[in-house]
N, C-alpha and C. Protein backbone atom coordinates (compact mmCIF):
# COMPACT_ATOMS: atom_id res chain seq x y z
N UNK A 1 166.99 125.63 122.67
CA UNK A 1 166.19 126.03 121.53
C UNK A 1 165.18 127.09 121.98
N UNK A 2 165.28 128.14 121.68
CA UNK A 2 163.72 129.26 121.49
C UNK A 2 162.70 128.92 121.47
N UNK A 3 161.56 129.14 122.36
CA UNK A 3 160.23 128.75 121.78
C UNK A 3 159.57 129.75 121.03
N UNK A 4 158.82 129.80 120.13
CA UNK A 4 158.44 130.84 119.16
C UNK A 4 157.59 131.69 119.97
N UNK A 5 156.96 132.76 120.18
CA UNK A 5 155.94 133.41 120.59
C UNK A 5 154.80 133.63 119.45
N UNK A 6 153.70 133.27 120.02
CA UNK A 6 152.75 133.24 119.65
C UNK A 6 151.50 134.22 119.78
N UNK A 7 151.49 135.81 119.04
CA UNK A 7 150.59 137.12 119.32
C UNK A 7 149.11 136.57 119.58
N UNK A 8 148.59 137.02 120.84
CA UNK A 8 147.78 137.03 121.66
C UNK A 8 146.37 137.09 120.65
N UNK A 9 146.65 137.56 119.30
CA UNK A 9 145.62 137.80 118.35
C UNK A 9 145.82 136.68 117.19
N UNK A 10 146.63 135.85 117.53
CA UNK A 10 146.64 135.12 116.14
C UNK A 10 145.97 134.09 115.80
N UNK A 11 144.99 133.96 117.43
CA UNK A 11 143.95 132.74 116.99
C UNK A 11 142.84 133.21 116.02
N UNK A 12 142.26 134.36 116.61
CA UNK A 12 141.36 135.42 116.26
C UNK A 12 141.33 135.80 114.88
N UNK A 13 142.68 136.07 114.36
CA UNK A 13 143.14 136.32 113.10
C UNK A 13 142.35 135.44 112.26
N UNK A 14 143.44 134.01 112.31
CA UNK A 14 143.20 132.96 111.30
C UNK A 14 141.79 132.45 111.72
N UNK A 15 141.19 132.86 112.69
CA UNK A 15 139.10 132.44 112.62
C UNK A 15 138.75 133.42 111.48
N UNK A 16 139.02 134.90 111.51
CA UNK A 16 138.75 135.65 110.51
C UNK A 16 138.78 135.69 109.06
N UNK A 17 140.14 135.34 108.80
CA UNK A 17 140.26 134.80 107.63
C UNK A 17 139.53 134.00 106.88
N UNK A 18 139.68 132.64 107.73
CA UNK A 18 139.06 131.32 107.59
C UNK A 18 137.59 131.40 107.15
N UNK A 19 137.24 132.45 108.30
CA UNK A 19 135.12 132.47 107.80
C UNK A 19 135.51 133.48 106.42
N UNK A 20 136.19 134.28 105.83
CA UNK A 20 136.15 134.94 104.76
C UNK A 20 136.75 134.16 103.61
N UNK A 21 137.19 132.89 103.82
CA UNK A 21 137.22 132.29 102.52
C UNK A 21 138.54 131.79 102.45
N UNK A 22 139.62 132.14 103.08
CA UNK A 22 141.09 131.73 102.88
C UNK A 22 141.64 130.76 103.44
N UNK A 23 142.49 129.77 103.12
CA UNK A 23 142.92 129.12 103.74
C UNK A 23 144.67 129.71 104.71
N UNK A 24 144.58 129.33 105.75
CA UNK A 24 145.83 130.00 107.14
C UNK A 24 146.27 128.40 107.50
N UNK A 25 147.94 128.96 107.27
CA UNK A 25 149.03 127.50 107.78
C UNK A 25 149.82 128.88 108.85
N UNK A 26 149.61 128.37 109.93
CA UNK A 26 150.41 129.31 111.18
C UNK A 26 152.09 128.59 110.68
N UNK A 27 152.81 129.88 111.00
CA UNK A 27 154.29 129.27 110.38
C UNK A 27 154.67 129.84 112.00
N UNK A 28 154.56 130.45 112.76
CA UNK A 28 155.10 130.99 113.60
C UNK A 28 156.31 129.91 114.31
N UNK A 29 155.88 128.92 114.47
CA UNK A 29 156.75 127.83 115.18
C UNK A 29 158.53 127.40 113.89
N UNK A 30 158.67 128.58 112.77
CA UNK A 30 159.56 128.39 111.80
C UNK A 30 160.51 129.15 112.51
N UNK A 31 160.28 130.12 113.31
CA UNK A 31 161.25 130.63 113.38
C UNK A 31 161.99 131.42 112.38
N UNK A 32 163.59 131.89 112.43
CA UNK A 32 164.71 132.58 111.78
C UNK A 32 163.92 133.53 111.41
N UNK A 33 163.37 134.40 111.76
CA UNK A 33 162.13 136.09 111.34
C UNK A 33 161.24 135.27 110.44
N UNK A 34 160.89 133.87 110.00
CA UNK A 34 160.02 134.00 108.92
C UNK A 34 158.17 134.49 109.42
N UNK A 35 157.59 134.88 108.61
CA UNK A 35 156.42 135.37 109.18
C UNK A 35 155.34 134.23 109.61
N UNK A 36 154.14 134.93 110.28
CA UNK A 36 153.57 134.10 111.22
C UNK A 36 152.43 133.18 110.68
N UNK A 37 151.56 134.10 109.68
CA UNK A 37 150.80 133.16 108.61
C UNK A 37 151.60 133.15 107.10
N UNK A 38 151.04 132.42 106.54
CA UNK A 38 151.27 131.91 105.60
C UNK A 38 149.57 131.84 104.88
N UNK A 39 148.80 132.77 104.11
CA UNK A 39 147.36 133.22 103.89
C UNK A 39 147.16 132.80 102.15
N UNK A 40 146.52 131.50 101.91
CA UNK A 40 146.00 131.09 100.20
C UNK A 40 144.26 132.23 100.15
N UNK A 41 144.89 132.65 99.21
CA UNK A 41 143.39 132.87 98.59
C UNK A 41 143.58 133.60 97.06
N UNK A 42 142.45 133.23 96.31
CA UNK A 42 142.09 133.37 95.13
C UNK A 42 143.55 132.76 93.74
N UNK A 43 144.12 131.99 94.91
CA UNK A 43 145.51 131.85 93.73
C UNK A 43 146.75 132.44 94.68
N UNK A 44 146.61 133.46 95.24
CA UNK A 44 147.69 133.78 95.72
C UNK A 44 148.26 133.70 96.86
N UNK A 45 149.74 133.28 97.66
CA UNK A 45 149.90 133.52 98.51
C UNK A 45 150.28 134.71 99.36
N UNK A 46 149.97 134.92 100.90
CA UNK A 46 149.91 135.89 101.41
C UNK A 46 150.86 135.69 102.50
N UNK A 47 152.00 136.26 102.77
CA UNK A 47 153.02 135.86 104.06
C UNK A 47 152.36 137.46 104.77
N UNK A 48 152.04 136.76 106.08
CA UNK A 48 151.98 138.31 107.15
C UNK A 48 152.61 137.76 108.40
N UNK A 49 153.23 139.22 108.84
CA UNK A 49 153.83 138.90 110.57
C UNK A 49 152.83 139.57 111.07
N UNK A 50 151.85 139.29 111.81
CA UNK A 50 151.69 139.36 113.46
C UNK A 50 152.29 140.44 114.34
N UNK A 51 151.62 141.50 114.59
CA UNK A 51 151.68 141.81 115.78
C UNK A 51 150.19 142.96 116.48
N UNK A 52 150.47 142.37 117.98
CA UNK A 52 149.04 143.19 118.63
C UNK A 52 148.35 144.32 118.73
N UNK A 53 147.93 144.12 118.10
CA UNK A 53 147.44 146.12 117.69
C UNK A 53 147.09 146.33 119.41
N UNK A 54 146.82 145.79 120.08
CA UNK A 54 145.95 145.89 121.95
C UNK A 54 147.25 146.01 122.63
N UNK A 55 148.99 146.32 121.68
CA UNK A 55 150.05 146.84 122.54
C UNK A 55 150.73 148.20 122.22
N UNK A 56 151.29 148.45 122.99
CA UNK A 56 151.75 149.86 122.31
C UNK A 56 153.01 149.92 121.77
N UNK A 57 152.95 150.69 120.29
CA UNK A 57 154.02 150.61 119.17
C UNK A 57 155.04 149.98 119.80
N UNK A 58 155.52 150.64 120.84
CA UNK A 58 157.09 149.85 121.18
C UNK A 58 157.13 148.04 121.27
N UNK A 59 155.92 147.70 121.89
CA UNK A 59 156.13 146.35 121.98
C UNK A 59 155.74 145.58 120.49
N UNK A 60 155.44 146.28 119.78
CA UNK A 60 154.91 145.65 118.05
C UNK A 60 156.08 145.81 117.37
N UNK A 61 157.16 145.92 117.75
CA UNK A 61 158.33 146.50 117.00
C UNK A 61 159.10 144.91 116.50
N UNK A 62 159.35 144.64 115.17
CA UNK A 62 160.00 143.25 114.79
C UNK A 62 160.96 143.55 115.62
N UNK A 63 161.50 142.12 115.53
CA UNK A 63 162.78 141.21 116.35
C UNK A 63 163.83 141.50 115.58
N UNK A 64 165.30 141.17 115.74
CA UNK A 64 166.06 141.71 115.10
C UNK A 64 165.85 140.70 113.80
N UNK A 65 165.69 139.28 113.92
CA UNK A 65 165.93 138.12 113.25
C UNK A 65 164.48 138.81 111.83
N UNK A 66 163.64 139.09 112.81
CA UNK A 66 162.39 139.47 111.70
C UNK A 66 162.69 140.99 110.78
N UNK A 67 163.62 141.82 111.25
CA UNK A 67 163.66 143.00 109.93
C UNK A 67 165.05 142.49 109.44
N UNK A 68 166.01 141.44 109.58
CA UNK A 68 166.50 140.55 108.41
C UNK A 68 165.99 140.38 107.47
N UNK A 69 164.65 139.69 107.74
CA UNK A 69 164.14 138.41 107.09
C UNK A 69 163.59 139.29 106.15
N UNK A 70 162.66 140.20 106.83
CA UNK A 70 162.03 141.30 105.92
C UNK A 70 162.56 142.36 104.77
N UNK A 71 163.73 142.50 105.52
CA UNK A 71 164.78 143.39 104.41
C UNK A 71 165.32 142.36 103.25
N UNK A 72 165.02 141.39 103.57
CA UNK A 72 166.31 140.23 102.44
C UNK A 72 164.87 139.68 101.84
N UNK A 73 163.64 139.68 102.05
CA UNK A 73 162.79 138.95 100.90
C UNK A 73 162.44 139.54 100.10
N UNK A 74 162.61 139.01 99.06
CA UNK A 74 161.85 139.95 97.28
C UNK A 74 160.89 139.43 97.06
N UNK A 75 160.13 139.23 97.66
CA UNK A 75 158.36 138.81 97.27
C UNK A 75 157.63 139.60 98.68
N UNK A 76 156.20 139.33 98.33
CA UNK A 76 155.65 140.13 98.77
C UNK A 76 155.66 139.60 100.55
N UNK A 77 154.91 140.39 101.44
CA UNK A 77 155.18 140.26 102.67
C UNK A 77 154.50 141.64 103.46
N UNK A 78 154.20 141.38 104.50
CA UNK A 78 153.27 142.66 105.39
C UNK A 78 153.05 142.42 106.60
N UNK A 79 153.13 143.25 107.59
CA UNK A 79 152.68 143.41 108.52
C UNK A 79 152.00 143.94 109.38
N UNK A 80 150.67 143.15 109.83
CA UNK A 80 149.02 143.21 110.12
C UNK A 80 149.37 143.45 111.85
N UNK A 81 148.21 144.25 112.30
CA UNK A 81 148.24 144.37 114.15
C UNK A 81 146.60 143.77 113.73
N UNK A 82 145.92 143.57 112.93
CA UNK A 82 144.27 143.53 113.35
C UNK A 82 143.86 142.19 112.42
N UNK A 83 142.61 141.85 112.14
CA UNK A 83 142.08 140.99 111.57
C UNK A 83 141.53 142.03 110.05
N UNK A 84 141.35 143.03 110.48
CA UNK A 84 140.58 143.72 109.49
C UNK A 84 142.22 144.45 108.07
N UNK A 85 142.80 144.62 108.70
CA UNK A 85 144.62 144.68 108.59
C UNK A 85 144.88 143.17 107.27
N UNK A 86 144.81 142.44 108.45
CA UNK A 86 145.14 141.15 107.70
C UNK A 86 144.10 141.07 105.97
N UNK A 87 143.06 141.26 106.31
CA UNK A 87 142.40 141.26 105.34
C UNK A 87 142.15 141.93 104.26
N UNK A 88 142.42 143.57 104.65
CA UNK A 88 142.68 144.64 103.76
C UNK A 88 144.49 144.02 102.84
N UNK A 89 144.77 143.05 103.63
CA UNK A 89 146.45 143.12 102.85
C UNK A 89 145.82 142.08 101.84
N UNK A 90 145.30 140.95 102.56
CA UNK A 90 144.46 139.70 102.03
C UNK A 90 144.00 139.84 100.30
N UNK A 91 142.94 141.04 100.64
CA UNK A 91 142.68 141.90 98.98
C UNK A 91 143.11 142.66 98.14
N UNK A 92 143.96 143.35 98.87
CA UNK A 92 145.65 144.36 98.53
C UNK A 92 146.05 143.24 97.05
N UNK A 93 146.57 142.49 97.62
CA UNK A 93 147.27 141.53 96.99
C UNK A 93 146.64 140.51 95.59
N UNK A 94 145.35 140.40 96.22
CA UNK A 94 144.36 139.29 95.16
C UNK A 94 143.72 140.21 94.33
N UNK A 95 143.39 141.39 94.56
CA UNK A 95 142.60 142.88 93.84
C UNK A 95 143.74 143.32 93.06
N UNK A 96 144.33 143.63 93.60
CA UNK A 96 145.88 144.82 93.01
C UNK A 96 145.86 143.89 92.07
């Protein structure tokens, strides 16, 4: 079995969130490309993948299993390298 990897920023992340009001369920341990949080706020949910803005593009690049997952979902979905990222999508979504 695979163990999931877990971005070096994703504790950091979901502290960020968390003090701004949202509730974060880490999905990372789901596996098959699904994304890494799973982000409630104001009503809506927020799916984001994870990756380290502190690496360079090549290593932030999805997995094959993750631009599946990404190409085949019809709801919304994004992918954050920062906390400030995460959050701009966070209001993207609850604003828009």
């Amino acid at each position: 079995m695979k163990i999931a990897r877990v971005d070096d920023n994703q504790k950091s992340i979901v502290k960020f969130l968390r003090e701004k009001g949202a509730t974060v369920t880490p999905t990372s341990s789901m596996g098959r490309g699904f994304p890494d949080l799973v982000v409630g706020y104001k009503g809506k949910n927020i799916l984001l993948e994870l990756k380290d803005g502190k690496k360079p593009l090549s290593a932030q690049a999805l997995t094959p299993e993750q631009r599946l997952w990404h190409l085949e979902w019809k709801g919304q979905h994004a992918i954050v390298n920062s906390a400030e990222a995460a959050w701009e999508e966070v209001l993207r979504v609850c604003n828009g």
